[in-house]
N, C-alpha and C. Protein backbone atom coordinates (compact mmCIF):
# COMPACT_ATOMS: atom_id res chain seq x y z
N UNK A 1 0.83 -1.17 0.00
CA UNK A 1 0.00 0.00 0.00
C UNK A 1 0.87 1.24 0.00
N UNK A 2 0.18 2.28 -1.13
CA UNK A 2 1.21 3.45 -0.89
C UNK A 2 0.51 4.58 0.12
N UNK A 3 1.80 4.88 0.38
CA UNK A 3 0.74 6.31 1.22
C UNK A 3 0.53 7.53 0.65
N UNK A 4 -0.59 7.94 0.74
CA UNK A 4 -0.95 9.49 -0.06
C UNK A 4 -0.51 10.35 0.70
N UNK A 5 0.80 11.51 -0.03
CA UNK A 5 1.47 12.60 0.59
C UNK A 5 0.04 13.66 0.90
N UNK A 6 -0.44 13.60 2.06
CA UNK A 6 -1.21 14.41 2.42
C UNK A 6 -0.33 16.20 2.86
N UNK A 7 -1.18 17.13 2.99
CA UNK A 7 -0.25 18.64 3.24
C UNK A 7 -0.19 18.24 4.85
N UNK A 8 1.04 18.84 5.25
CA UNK A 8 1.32 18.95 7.02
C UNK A 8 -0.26 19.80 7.63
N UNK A 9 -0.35 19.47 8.72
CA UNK A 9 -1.48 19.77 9.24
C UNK A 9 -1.18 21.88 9.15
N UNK A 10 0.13 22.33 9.72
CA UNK A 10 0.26 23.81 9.63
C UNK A 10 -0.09 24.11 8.40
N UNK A 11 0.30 23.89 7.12
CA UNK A 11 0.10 23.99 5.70
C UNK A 11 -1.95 24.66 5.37
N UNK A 12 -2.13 23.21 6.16
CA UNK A 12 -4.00 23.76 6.01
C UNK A 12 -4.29 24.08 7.36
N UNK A 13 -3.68 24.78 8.30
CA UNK A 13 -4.38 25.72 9.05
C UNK A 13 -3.62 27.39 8.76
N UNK A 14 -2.46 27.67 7.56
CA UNK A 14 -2.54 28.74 7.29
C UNK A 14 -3.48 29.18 6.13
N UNK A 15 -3.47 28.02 5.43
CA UNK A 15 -4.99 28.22 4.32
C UNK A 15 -6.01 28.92 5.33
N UNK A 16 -6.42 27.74 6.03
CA UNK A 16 -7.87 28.33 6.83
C UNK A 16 -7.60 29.80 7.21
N UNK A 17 -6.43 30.04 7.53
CA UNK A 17 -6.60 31.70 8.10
C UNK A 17 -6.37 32.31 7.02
N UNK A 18 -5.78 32.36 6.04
CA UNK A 18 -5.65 33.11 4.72
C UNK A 18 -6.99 33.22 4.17
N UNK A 19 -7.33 32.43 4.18
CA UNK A 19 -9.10 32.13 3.09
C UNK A 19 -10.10 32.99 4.32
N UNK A 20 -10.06 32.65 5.65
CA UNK A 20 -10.49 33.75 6.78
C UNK A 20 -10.27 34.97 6.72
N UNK A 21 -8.88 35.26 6.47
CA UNK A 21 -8.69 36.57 6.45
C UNK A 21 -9.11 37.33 4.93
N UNK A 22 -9.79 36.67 3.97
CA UNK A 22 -10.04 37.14 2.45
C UNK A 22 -11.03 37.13 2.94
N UNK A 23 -12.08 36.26 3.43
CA UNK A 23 -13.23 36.40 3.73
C UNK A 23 -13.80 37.88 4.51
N UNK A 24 -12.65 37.60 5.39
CA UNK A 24 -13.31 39.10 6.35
C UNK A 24 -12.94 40.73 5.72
N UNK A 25 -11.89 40.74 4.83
CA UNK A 25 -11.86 41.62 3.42
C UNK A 25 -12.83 41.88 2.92
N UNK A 26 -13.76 40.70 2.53
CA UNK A 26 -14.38 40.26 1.17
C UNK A 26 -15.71 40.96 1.83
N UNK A 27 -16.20 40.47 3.25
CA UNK A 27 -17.19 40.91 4.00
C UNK A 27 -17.02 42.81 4.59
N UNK A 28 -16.07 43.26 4.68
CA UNK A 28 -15.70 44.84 4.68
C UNK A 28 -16.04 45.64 3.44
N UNK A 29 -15.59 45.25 2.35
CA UNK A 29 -15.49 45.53 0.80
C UNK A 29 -16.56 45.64 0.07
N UNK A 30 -17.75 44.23 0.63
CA UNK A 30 -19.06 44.31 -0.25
C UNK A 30 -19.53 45.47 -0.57
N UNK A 31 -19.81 46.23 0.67
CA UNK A 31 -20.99 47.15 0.30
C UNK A 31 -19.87 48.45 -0.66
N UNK A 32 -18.60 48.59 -0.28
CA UNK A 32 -18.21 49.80 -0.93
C UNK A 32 -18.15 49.01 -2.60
N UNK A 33 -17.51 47.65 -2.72
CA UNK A 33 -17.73 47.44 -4.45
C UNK A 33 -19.38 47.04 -5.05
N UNK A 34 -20.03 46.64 -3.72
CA UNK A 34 -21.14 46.41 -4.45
C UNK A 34 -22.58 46.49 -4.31
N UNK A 35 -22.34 47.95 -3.26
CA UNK A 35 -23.03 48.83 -2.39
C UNK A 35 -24.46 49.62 -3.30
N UNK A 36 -24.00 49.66 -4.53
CA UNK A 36 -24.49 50.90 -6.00
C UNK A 36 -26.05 50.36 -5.71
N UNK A 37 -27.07 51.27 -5.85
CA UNK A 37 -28.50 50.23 -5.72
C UNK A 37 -28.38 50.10 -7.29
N UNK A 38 -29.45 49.03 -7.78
CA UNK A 38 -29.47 48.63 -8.72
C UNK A 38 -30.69 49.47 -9.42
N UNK A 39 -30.88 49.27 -10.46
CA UNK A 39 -32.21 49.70 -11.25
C UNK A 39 -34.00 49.49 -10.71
N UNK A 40 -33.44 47.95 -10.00
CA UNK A 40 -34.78 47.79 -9.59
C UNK A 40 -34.82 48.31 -7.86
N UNK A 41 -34.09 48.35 -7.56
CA UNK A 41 -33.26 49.26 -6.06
C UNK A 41 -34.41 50.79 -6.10
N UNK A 42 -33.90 51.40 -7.48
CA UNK A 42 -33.73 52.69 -7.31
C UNK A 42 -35.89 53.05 -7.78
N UNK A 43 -36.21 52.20 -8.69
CA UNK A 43 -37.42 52.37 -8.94
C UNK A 43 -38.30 51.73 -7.48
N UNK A 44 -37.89 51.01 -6.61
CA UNK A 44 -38.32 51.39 -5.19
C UNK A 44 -38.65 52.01 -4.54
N UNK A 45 -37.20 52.74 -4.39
CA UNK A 45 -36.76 53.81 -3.94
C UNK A 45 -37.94 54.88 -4.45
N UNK A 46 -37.96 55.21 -5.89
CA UNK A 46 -39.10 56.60 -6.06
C UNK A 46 -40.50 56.45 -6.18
N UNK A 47 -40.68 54.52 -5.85
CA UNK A 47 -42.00 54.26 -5.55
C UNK A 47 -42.44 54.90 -3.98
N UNK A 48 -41.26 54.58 -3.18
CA UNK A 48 -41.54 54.99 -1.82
C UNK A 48 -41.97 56.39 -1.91
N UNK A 49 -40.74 57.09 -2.65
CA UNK A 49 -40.96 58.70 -2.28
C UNK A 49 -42.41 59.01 -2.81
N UNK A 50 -42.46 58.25 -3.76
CA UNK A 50 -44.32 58.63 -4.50
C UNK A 50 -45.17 58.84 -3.56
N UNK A 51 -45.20 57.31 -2.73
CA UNK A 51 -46.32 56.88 -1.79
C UNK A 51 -45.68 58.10 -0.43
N UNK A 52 -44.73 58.25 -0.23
CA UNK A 52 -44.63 59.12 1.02
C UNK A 52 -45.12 60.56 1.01
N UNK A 53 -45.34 60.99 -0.23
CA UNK A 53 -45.24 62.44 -0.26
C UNK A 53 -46.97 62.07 -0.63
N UNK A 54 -47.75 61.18 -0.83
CA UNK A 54 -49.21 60.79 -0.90
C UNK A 54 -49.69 60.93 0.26
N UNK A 55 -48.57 60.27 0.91
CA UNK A 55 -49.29 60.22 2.69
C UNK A 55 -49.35 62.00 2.93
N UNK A 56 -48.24 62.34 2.78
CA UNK A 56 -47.61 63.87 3.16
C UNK A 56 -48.97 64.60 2.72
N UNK A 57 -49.35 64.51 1.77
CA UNK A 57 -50.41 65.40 1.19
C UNK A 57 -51.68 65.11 1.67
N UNK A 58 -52.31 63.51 1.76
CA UNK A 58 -53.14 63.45 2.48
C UNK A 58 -53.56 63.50 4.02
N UNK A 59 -52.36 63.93 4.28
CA UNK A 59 -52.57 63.92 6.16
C UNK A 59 -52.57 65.55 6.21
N UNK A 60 -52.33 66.63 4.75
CA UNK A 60 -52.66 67.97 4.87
C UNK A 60 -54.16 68.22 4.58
N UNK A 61 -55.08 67.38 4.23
CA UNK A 61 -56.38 67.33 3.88
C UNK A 61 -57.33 68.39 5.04
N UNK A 62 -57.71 69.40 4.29
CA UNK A 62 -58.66 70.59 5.44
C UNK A 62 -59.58 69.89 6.52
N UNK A 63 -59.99 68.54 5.97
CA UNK A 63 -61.41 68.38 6.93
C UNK A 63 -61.03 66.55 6.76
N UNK A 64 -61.62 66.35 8.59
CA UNK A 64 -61.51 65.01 8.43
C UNK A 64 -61.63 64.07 7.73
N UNK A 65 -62.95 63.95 7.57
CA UNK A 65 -63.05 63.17 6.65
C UNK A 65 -62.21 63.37 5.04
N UNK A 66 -62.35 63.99 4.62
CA UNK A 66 -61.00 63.97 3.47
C UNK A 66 -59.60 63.55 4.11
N UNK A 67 -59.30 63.77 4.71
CA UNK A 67 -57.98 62.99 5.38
C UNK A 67 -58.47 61.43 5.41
N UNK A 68 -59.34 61.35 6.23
CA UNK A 68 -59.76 60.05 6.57
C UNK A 68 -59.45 58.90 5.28
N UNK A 69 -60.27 59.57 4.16
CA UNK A 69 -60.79 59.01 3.00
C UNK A 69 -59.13 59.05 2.50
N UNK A 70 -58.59 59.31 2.43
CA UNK A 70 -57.51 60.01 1.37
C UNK A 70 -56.10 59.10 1.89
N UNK A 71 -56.19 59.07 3.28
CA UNK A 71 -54.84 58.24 3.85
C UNK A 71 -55.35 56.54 3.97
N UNK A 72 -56.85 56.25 4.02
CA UNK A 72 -57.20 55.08 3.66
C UNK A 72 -56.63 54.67 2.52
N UNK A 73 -56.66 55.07 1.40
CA UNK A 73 -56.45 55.12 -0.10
C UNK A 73 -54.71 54.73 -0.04
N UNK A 74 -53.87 56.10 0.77
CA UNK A 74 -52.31 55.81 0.40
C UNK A 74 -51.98 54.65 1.14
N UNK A 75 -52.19 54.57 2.45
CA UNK A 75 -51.73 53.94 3.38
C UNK A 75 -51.26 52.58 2.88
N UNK A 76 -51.90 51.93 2.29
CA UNK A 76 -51.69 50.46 1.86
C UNK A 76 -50.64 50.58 1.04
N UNK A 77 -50.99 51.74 0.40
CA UNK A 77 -49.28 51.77 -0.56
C UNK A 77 -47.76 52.24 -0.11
N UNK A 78 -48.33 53.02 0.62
CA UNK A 78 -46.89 53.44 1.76
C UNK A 78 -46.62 51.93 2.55
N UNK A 79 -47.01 51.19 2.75
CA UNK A 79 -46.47 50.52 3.69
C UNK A 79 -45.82 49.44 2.81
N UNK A 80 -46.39 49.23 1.84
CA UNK A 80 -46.07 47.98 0.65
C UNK A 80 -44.74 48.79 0.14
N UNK A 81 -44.87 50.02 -0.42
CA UNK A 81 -43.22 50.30 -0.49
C UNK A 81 -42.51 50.37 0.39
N UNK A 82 -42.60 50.81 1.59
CA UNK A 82 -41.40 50.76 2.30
C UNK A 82 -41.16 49.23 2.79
N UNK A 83 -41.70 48.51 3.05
CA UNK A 83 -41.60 46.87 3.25
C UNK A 83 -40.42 46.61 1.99
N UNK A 84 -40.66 46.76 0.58
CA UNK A 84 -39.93 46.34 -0.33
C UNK A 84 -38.51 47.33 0.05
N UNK A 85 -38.32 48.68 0.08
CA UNK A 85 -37.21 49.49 0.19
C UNK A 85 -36.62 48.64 1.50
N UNK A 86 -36.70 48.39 2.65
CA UNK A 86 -36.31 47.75 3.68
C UNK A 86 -35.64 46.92 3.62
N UNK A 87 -36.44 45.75 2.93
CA UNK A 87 -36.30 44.56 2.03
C UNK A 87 -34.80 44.46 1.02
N UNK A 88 -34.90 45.59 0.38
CA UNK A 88 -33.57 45.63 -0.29
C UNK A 88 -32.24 46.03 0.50
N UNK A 89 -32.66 46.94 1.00
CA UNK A 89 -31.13 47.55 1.93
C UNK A 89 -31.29 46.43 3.06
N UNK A 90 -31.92 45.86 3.53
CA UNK A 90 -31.44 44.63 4.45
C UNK A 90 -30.52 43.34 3.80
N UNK A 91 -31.06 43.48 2.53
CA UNK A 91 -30.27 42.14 1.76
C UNK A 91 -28.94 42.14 1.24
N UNK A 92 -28.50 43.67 0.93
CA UNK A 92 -26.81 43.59 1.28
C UNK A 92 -26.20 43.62 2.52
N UNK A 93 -27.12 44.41 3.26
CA UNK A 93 -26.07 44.24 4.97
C UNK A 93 -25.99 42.57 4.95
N UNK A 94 -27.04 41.80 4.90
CA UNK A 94 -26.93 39.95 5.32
C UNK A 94 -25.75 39.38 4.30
N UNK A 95 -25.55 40.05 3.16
CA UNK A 95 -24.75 39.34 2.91
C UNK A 95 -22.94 39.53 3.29
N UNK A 96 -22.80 40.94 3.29
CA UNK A 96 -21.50 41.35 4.14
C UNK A 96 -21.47 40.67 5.67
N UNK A 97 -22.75 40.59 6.45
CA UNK A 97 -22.51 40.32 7.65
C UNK A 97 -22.41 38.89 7.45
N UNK A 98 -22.99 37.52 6.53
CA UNK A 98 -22.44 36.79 6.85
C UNK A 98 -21.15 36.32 6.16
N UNK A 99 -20.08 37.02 5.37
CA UNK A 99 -19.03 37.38 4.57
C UNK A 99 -18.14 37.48 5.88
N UNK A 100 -18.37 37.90 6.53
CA UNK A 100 -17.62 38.38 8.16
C UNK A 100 -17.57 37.67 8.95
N UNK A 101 -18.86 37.00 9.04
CA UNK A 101 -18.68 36.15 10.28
C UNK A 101 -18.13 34.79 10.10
N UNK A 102 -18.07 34.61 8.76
CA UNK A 102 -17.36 33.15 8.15
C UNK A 102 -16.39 33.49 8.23
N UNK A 103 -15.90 34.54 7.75
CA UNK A 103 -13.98 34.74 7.95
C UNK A 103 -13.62 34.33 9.07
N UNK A 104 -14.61 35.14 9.65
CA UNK A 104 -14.24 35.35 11.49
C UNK A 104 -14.04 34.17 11.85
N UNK A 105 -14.95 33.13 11.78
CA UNK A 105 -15.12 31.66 12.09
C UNK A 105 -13.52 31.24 11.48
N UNK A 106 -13.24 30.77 10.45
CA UNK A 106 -12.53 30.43 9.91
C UNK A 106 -10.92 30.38 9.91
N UNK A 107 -10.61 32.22 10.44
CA UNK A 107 -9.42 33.11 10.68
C UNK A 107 -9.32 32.35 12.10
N UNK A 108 -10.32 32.32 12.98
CA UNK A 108 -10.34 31.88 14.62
C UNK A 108 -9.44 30.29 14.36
N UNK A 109 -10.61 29.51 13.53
CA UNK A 109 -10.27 28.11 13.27
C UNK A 109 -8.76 28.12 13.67
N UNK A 110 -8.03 28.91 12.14
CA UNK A 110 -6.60 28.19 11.17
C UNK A 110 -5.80 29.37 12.25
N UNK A 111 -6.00 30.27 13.24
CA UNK A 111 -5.22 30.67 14.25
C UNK A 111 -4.97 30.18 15.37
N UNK A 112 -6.40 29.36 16.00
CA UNK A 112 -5.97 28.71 17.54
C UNK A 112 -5.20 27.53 17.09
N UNK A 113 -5.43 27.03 15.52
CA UNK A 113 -4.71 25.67 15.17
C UNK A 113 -3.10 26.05 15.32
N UNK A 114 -3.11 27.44 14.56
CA UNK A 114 -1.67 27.19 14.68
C UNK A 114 -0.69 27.71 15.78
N UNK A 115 -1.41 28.09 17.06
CA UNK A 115 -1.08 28.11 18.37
C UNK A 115 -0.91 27.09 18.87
N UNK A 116 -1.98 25.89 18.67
CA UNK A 116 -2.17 24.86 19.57
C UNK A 116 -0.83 23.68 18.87
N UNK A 117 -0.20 23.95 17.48
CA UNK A 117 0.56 23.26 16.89
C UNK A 117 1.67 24.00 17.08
N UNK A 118 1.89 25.22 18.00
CA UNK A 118 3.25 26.08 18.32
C UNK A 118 3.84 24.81 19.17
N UNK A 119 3.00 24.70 20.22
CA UNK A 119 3.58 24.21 21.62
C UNK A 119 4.00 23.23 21.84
């Protein structure tokens, strides 16, 4: 039987911290390389301002009932856009934050390894 030259155990615990430490780069970096909102981002975005400045106008309504009537009408739409605008800017923070916390995991791993293989 031959034996398969496997890598020394230090070998793949400086990987693990190298590939950790790209990771936690990679998780810093997202939002500045890939931060830009997108097209469908930005038509959100001036759906919200639509529906906000609807609310804005109908909560200036002279007499109750025209308010009443009038913010019934926006309300459903203000809330449906901002749910979606939310929706989007939450979905790059999740992906930087878990970009980070895998490094983190990872950098921890291939560092206590190669402490615990100092001694």
């Amino acid at each position: 039987m031959s034996k398969s030259k496997s890598p020394p155990p230090s070998l793949l615990l400086v990987a693990c911290l190298t590939l950790g430490i790209a990771l936690l780069v990679a998780g810093f970096a997202w939002p500045v390389l890939f931060g830009r909102p997108s097209e469908a981002a930005r038509n959100e975005a001036t759906e919200f301002l639509d529906a906000s400045q609807a609310m804005e106008s109908a909560a200036a309504a002279r007499t109750a009932a025209e308010r009443d009537a009038q913010m019934s009408e926006v309300r459903d739409r203000y809330r449906e856009a901002r749910k979606k605008v939310e929706s989007t800017r939450d979905a790059a923070g999740k992906t930087a934050f878990w970009l980070k916390v895998a490094g983190g995991g990872v950098a921890a791993v291939g560092a206590f390894g190669l402490l615990a293989n100092r001694s």
